[in-house]
Protein backbone atom coordinates (compact mmCIF):
# COMPACT_ATOMS: atom_id res chain seq x y z
CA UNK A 1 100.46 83.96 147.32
CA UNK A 2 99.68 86.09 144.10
CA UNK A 3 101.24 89.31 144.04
CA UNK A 4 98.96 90.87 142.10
CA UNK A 5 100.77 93.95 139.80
CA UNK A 6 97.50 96.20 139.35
CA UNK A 7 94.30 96.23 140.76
CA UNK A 8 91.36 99.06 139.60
CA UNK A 9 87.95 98.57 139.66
CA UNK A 10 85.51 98.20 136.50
CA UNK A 11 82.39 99.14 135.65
CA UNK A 12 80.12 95.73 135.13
CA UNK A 13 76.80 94.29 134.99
CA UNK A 14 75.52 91.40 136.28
CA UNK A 15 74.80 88.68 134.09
CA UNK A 16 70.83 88.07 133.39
CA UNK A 17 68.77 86.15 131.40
CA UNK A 18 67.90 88.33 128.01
CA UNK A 19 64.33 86.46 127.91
CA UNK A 20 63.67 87.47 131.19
CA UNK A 21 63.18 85.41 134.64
CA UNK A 22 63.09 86.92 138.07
CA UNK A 23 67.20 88.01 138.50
CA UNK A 24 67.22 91.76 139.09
CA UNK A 25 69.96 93.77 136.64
CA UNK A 26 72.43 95.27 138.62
CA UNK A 27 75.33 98.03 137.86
CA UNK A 28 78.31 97.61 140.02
CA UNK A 29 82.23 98.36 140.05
CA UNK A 30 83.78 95.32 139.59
CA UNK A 31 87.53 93.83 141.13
CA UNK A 32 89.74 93.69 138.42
CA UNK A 33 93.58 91.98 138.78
CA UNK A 34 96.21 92.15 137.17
CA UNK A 35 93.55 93.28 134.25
CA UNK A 36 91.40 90.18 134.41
CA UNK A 37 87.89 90.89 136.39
CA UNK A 38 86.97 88.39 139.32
CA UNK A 39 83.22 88.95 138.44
CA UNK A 40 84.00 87.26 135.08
CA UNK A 41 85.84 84.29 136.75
CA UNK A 42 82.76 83.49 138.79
CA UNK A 43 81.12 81.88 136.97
CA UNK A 44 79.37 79.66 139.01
CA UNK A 45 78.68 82.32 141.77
CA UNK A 46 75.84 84.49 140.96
CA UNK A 47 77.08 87.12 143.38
CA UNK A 48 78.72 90.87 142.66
CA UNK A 49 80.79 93.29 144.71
CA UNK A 50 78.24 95.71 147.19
CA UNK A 51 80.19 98.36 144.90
CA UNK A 52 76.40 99.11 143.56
CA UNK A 53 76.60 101.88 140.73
CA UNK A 54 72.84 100.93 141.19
CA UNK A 55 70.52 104.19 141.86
CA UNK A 56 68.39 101.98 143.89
CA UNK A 57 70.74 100.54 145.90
CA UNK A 58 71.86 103.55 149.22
CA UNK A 59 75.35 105.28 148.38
CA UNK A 60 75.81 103.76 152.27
CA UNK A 61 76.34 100.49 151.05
CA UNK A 62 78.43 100.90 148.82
CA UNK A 63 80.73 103.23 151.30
CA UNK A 64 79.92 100.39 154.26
CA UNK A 65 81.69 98.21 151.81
CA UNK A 66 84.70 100.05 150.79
CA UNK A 67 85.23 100.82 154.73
CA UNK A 68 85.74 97.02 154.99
CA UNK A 69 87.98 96.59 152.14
CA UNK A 70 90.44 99.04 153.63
CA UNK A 71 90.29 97.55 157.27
CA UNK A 72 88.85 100.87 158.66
CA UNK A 73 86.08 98.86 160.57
CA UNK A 74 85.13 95.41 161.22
CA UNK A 75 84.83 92.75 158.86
CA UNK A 76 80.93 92.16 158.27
CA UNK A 77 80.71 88.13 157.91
CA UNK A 78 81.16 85.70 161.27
CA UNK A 79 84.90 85.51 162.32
CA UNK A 80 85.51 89.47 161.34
CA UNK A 81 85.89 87.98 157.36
CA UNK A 82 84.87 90.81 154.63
CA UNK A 83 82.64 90.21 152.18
CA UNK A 84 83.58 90.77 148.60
CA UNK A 85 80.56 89.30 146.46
CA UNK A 86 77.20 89.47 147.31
CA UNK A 87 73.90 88.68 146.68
CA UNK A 88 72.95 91.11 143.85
CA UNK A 89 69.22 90.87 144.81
CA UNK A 90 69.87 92.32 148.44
CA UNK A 91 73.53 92.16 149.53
CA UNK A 92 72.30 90.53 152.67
CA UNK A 93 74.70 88.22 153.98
CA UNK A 94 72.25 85.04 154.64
CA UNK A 95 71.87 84.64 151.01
CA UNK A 96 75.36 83.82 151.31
CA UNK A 97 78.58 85.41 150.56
CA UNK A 98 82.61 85.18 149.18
CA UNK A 99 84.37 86.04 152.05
CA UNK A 100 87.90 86.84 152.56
CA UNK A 101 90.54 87.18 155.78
CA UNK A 102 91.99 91.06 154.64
CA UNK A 103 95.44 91.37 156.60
CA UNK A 104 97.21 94.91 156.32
CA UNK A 105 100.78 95.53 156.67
CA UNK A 106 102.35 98.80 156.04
CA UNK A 107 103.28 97.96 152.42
CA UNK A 108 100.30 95.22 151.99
CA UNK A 109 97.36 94.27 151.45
CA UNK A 110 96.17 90.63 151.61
CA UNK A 111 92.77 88.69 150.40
CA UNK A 112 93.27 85.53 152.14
CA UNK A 113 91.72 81.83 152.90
CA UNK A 114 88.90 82.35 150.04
CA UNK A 115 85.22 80.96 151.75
CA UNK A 116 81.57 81.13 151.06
CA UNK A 117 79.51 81.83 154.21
CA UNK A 118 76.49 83.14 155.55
CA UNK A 119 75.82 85.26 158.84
CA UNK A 120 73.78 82.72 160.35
CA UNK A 121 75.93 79.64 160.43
CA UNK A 122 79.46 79.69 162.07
CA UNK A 123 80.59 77.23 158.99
CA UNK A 124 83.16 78.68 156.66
CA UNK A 125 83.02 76.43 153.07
CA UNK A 126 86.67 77.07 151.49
CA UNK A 127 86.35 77.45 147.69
CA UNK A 128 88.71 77.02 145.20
CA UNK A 129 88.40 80.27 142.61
CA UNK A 130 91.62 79.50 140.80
CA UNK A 131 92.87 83.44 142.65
CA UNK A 132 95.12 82.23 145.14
CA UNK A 133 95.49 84.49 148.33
CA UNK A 134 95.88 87.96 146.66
CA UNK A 135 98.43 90.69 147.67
CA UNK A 136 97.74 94.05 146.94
CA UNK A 137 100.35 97.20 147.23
CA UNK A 138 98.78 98.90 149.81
CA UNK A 139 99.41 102.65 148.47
CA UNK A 140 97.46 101.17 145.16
CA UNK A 141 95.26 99.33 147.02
CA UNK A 142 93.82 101.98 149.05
CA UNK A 143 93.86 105.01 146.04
CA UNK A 144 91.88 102.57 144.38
CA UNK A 145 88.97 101.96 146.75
CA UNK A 146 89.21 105.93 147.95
CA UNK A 147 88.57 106.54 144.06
CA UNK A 148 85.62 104.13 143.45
CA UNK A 149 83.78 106.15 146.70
CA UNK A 150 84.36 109.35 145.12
CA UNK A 151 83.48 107.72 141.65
CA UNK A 152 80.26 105.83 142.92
CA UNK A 153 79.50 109.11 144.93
CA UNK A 154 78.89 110.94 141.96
CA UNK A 155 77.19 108.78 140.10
CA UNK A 156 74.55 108.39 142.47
CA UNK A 157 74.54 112.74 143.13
CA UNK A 158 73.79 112.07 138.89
CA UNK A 159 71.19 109.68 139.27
CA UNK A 160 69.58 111.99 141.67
CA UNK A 161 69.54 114.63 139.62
CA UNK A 162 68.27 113.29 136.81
């Protein structure tokens, strides 16, 4: 298990086509370890956080998501997993999903048993991301997340605004 030494999140955009086609450009916060983003090692995943810095994508989402990542409620993927990339077209779950088993203890946090997975299947595919099972300092951890809601908060009371 990686014990990873900082996590923060990152402002990131999803990677498109510059001529075009029919992906969607999306805004997000991004996972960053140890200062090296997970968006940026996959690369053959086209999937980002539901951390949507997006003004079309609900603030709810976003919140829905963090709420997951701190074990507050349930996981959302079969077998209480949480999801941690998404489809960046809808975040919907059936287009498939990395999934991870988060275990808390009072000083930790874990991303464990890396998968890709649906919410229609019961089948769990393991995937090998070169990440390891991650552990977080919880304290860290959880002042991170609670930051990126208040951060993606007012971006979208900006947006709004505008």
């Amino acid at each position: 298990m990686r014990q990873v030494e900082t996590f923060s999140l990152r402002e990131s955009d999803r990677r498109i086509d510059p001529e075009g086609g029919d992906k969607t450009a999306r805004h997000f916060l991004d996972f960053v370890v140890d200062g090296q983003s997970l968006y940026q090692m996959l690369t053959e995943y086209d999937l980002i956080t539901g951390l949507s810095a997006d003004d079309k994508v609900p603030l709810r989402v976003a919140e829905a998501t963090i709420d997951r990542l701190l074990g507050s409620v349930a996981g959302d993927a079969p077998r209480g997993r949480v999801s941690v990339y998404v489809c960046p077209e809808c975040g919907d779950l059936g287009c498939g999903a990395l999934t991870v088993e988060l275990r808390r203890t009072p000083d930790r946090v874990m991303w464990l048993a890396w998968g890709y997975q649906n919410n229609y299947e019961d089948t769990l595919h393991a995937v090998d991301l070169g990440l390891d099972e991650l552990s977080f300092d919880r304290d860290q951890y959880e002042a991170v997340l609670r930051a990126g809601r208040l951060r993606l908060g007012r971006n979208t009371h900006e947006y709004q605004s505008e």
